[in-house]
Protein backbone atom coordinates (compact mmCIF):
# COMPACT_ATOMS: atom_id res chain seq x y z
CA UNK A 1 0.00 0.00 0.00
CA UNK A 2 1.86 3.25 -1.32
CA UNK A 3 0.98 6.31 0.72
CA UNK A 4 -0.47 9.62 -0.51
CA UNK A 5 0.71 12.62 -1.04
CA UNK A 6 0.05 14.38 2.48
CA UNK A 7 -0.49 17.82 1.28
CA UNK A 8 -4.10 19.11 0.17
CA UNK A 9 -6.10 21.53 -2.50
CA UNK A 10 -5.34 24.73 -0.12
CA UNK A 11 -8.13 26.44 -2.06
CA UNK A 12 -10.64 24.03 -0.98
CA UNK A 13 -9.08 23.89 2.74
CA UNK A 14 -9.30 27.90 2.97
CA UNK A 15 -13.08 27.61 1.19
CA UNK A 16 -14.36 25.10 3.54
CA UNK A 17 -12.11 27.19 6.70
CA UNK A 18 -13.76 30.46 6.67
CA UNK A 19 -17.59 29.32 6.55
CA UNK A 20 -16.24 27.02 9.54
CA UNK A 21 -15.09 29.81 11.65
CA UNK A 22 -18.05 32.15 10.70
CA UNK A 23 -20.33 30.00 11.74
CA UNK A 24 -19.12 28.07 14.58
CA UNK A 25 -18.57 31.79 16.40
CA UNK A 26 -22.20 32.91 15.23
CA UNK A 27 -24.35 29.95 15.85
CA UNK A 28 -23.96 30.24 19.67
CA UNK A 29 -24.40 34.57 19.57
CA UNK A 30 -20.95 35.51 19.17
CA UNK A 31 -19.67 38.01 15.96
CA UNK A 32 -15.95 38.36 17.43
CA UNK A 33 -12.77 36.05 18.23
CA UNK A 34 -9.45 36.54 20.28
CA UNK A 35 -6.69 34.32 19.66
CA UNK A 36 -2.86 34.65 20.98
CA UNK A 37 -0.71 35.38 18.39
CA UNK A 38 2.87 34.33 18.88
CA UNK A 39 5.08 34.57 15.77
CA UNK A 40 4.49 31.22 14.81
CA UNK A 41 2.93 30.13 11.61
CA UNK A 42 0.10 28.03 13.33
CA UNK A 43 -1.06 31.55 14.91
CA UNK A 44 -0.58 33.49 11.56
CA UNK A 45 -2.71 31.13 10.00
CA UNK A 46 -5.66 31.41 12.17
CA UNK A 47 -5.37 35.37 12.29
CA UNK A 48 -5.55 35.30 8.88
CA UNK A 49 -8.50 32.78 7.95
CA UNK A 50 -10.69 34.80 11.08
CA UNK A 51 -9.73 37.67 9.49
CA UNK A 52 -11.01 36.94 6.20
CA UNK A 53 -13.98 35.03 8.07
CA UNK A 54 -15.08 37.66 10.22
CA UNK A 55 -13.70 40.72 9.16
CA UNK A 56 -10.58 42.42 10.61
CA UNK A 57 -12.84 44.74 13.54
CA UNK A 58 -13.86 41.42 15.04
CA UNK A 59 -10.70 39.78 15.76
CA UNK A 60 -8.17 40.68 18.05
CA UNK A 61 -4.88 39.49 18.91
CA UNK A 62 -2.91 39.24 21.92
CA UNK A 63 0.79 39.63 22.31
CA UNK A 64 1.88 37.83 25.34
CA UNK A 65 5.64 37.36 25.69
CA UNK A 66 7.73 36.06 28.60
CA UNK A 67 10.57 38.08 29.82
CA UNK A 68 12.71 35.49 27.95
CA UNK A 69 10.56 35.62 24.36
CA UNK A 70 12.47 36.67 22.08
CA UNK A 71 12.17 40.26 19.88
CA UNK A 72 11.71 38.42 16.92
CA UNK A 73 8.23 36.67 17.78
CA UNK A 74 6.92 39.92 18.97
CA UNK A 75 8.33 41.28 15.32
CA UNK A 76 6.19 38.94 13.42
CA UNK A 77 3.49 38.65 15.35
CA UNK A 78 3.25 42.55 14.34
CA UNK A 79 3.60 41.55 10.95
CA UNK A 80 0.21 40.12 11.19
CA UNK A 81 -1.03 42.80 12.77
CA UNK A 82 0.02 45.35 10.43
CA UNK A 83 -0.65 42.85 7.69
CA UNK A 84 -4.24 42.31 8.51
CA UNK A 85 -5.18 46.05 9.95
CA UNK A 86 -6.50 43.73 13.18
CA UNK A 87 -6.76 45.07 17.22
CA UNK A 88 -3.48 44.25 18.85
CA UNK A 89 -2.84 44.09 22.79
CA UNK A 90 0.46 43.28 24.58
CA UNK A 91 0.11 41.74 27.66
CA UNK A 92 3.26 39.92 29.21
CA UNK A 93 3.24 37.31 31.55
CA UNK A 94 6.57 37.80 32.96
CA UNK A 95 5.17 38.77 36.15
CA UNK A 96 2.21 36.15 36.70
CA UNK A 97 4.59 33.44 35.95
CA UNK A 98 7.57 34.76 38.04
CA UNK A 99 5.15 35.22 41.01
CA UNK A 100 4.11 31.51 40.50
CA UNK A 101 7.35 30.21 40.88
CA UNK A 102 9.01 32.24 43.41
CA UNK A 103 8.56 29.64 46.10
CA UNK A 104 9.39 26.77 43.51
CA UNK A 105 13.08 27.78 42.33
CA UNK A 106 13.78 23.97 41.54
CA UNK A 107 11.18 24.00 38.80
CA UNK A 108 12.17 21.85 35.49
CA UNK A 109 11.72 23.74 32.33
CA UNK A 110 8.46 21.86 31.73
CA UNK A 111 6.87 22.86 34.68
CA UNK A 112 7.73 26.50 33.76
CA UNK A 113 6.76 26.42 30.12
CA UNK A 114 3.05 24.53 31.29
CA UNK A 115 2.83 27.61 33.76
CA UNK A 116 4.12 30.37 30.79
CA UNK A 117 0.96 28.47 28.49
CA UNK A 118 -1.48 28.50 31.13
CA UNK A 119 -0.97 32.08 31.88
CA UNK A 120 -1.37 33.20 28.61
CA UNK A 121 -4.43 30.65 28.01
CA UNK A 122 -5.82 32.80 31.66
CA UNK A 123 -5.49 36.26 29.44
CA UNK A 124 -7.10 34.97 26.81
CA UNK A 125 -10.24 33.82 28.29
CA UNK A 126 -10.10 36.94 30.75
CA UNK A 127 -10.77 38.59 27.76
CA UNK A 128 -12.99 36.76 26.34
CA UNK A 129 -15.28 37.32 29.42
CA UNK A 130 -14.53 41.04 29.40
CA UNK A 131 -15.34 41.85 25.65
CA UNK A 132 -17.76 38.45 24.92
CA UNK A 133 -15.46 36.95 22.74
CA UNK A 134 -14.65 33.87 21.65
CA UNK A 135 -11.43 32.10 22.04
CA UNK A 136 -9.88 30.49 18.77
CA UNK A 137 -7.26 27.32 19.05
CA UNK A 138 -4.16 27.38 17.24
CA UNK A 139 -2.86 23.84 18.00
CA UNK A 140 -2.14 21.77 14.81
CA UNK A 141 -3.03 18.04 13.99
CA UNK A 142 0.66 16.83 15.02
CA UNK A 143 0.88 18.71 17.85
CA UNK A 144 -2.66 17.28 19.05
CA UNK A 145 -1.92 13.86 18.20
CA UNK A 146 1.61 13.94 19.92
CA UNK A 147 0.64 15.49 22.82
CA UNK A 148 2.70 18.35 22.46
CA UNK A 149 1.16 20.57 24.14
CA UNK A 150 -0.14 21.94 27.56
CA UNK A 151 -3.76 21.07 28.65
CA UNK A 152 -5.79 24.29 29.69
CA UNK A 153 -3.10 25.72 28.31
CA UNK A 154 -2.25 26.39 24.54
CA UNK A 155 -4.34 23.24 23.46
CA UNK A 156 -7.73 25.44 25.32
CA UNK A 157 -10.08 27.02 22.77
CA UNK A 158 -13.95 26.90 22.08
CA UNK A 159 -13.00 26.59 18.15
CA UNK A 160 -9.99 24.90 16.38
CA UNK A 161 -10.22 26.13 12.55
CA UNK A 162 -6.76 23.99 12.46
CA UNK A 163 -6.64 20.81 14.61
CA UNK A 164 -7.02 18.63 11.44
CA UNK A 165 -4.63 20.18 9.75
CA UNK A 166 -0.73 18.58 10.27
CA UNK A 167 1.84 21.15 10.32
CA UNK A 168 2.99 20.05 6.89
CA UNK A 169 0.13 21.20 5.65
CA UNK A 170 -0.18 24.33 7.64
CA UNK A 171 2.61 24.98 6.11
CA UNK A 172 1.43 24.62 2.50
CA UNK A 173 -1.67 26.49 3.51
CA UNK A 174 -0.03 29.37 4.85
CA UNK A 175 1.96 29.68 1.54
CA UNK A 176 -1.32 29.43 -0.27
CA UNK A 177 -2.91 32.24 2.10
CA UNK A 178 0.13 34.10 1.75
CA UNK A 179 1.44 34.83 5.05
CA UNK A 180 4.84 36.57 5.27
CA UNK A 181 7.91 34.64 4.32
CA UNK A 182 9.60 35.43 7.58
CA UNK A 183 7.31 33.43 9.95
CA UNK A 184 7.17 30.61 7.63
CA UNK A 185 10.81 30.19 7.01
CA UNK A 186 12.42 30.32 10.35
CA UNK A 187 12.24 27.49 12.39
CA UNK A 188 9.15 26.03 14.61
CA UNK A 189 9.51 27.17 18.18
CA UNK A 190 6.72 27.68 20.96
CA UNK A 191 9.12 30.33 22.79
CA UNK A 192 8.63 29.04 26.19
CA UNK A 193 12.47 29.51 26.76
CA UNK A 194 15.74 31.04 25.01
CA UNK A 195 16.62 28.69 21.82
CA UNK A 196 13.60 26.57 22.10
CA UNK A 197 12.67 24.43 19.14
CA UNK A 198 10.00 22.09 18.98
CA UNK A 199 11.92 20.10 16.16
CA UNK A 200 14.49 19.19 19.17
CA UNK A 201 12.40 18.99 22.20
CA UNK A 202 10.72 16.31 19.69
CA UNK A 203 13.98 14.72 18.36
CA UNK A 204 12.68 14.57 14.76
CA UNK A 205 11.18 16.72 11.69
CA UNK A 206 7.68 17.64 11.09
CA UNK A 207 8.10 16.38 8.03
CA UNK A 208 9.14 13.04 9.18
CA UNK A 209 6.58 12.61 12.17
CA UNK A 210 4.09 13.85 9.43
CA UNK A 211 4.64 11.37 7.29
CA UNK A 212 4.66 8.68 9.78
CA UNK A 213 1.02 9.98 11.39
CA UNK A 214 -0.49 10.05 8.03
CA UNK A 215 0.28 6.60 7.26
CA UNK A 216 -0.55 5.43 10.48
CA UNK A 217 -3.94 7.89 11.05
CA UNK A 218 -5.08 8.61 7.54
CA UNK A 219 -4.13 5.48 5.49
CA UNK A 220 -4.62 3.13 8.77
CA UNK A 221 -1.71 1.11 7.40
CA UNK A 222 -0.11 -2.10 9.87
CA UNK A 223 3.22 -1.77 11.54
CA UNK A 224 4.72 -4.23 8.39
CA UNK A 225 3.15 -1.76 5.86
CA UNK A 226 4.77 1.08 7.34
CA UNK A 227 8.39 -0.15 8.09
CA UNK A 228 8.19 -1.76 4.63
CA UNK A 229 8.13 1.98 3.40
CA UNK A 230 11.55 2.61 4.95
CA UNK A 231 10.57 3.89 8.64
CA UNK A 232 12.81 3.02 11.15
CA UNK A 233 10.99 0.67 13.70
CA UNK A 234 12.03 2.64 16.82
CA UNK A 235 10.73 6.15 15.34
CA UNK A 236 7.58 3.61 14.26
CA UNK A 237 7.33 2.74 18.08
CA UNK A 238 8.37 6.11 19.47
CA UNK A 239 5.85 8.01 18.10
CA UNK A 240 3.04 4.87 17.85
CA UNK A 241 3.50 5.21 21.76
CA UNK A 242 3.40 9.22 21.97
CA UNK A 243 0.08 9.11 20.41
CA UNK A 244 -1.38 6.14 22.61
CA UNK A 245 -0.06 7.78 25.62
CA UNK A 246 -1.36 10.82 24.71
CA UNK A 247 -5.54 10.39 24.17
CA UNK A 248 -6.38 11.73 27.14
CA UNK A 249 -5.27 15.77 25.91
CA UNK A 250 -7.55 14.73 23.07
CA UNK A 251 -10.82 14.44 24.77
CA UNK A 252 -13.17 16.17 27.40
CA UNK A 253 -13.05 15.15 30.88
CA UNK A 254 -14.86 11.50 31.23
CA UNK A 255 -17.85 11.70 32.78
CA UNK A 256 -18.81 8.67 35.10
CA UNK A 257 -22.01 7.19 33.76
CA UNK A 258 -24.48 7.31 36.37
CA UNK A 259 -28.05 8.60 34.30
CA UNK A 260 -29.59 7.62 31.28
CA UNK A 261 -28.84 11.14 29.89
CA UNK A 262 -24.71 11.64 30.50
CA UNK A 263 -22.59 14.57 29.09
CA UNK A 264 -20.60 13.13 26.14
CA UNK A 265 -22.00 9.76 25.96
CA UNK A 266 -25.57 10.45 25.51
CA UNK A 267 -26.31 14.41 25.65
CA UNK A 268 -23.82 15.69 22.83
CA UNK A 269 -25.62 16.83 19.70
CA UNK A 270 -27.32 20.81 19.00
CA UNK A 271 -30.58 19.26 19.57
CA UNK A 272 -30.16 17.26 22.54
CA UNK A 273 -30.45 21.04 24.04
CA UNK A 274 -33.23 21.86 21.94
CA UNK A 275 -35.21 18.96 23.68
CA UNK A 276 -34.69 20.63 27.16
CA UNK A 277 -37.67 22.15 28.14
C-alpha cells in the first residue's frame, strides 16, 4: 500500500475554513474572536482565515511574551497585525509566571513552560469574558496527536479552525494564504524559553513525524506496511507510543455514567439542548 501525497487543494481547505469559523462563532451569539498570536505560523494562519472570516474589527490578537521571548516573535506577530489592519494588545506574563514560581526555584523547564501556556491561556479567556469573545485554538493536527502541548493551556479554545490540519500542511496552507515569508521560514519554536525548538524537544522533523502519522492515522496502514516503506521501527514505536499515551489531551473530561442522559456519551448533539424544556 503506497501512501499519498500528504499535502491538500489549499483552495478548498481555505473555502471550507472560513464558513467554519463564521459560523461556529455565530451559531452560539458571538460576531468576534481573540486568539494569541505568537510569531508562529500556526497563529498566523488562524489570524488570517478569522480575518477573512469575520472581518478584521472582530478579531483581536494578543501579544503575550515572557521576559525570555524573544524580539523576533513579537516582530512577526506585528507583521500580522500590520498585515491584517486587526486590534493588537500586549500583555506579558513575565510577572504572573515569576510570582508563580518564586517559592518553587527547583522547577524543570516543563513545569515552567506549562505555567508560561497557562498564563497566557488565563489572558485569553479573561478577555474573552470582558469583551464576549470567543477564544480560537491554534494547536495543529501533530501537535494534538503527539501530545505536544499543555492542557488548559495552549491546546484550550472553544474553536480549532486547524486541529485537522498537520503542520505540513499548515505549512502549505499558509503559503497558499500568503502569510509573510519570515514566519514561515524560520524554524518552529513555541518560545517558552531562550533557543527553544519544537523540532528538538521532539527529536525529529515535522516532516518526518508527518509522514509517519499520516500513514498510520489517515491510510490506517499495519506496523509491516509502514516499516516496509523505509521507517525506522524505533521512530515507528516512538511516536506509535506518543500518540497512545497521549488520548487523554484529546478528549473532554470523562464523565462517570451514572443517568440515562450523560454529558458526552448520551447528551452531545445541537438538539439534545433543543429537547430541554
Amino acid at each position: 500500500m503506497q501512501p499519498q501525497d500528504i499535502h491538500l487543494d489549499y483552495s478548498l481547505v481555505e473555502a471550507i475554513l472560513i464558513p467554519f469559523i463564521r459560523n461556529e462563532i455565530r451559531k452560539f451569539g458571538f460576531k468576534s474572536v481573540v486568539l494569541g498570536l505568537s510569531g508562529g505560523i500556526d497563529s498566523a494562519v488562524v489570524c488570517e482565515l478569522a480575518a477573512r472570516a469575520l472581518g478584521a474589527d472582530n478579531v483581536l490578537a494578543l501579544l503575550m511574551p515572557y521576559k525570555t521571548s524573544s524580539q523576533e516573535s513579537l516582530d512577526h506577530a506585528q507583521l500580522m497585525v500590520d498585515r491584517l489592519s486587526i486590534r493588537a494588545e500586549v500583555m506579558p506574563v513575565t510577572e504572573v509566571v515569576d510570582a508563580f514560581f518564586s517559592t518553587r526555584p527547583d522547577a524543570s523547564r516543563l513545569r515552567r513552560g506549562n505555567v508560561m501556556a497557562r498564563s497566557r491561556m488565563l489572558c485569553l479567556y479573561d478577555v474573552s469574558a470582558r469583551d464576549g469573545r470567543l477564544v480560537l485554538g491554534t494547536s495543529n493536527k501533530t501537535e494534538l496527536m503527539l501530545g505536544y502541548g499543555t492542557m488548559f493551556g495552549d491546546m484550550a479554545s472553544a474553536v480549532n479552525p486547524i486541529g485537522d490540519l498537520y503542520k505540513t500542511q499548515i505549512f502549505g496552507l499558509a503559503r497558499h494564504l500568503g502569510i509573510p515569508a519570515p514566519l514561515i521560514d524560520k524554524p518552529p519554536s513555541a518560545d517558552l524559553w531562550e533557543g527553544q525548538s519544537d523540532e528538538a524537544d521532539l527529536g525529529f522533523s515535522y516532516e518526518a513525524v508527518d509522514r509517519l502519522l499520516y500513514m498510520m492515522i489517515e491510510e490506517r496502514m499495519e506496523r509491516e506496511s509502514i516499516i516496509a516503506e523505509g521507517i525506522d521501527p524505533a521512530f515507528y514505536q516512538r511516536v506509535r507510543s506518543m500518540v497512545v499515551r497521549n488520548q487523554y489531551k484529546r478528549m473532554m473530561p470523562i464523565i462517570a455514567k451514572i443517568s440515562g442522559r450523560t454529558q458526552g456519551a448520551d447528551f452531545r448533539y445541537a438538539r439534545d439542548w433543543q429537547e430541554v424544556r
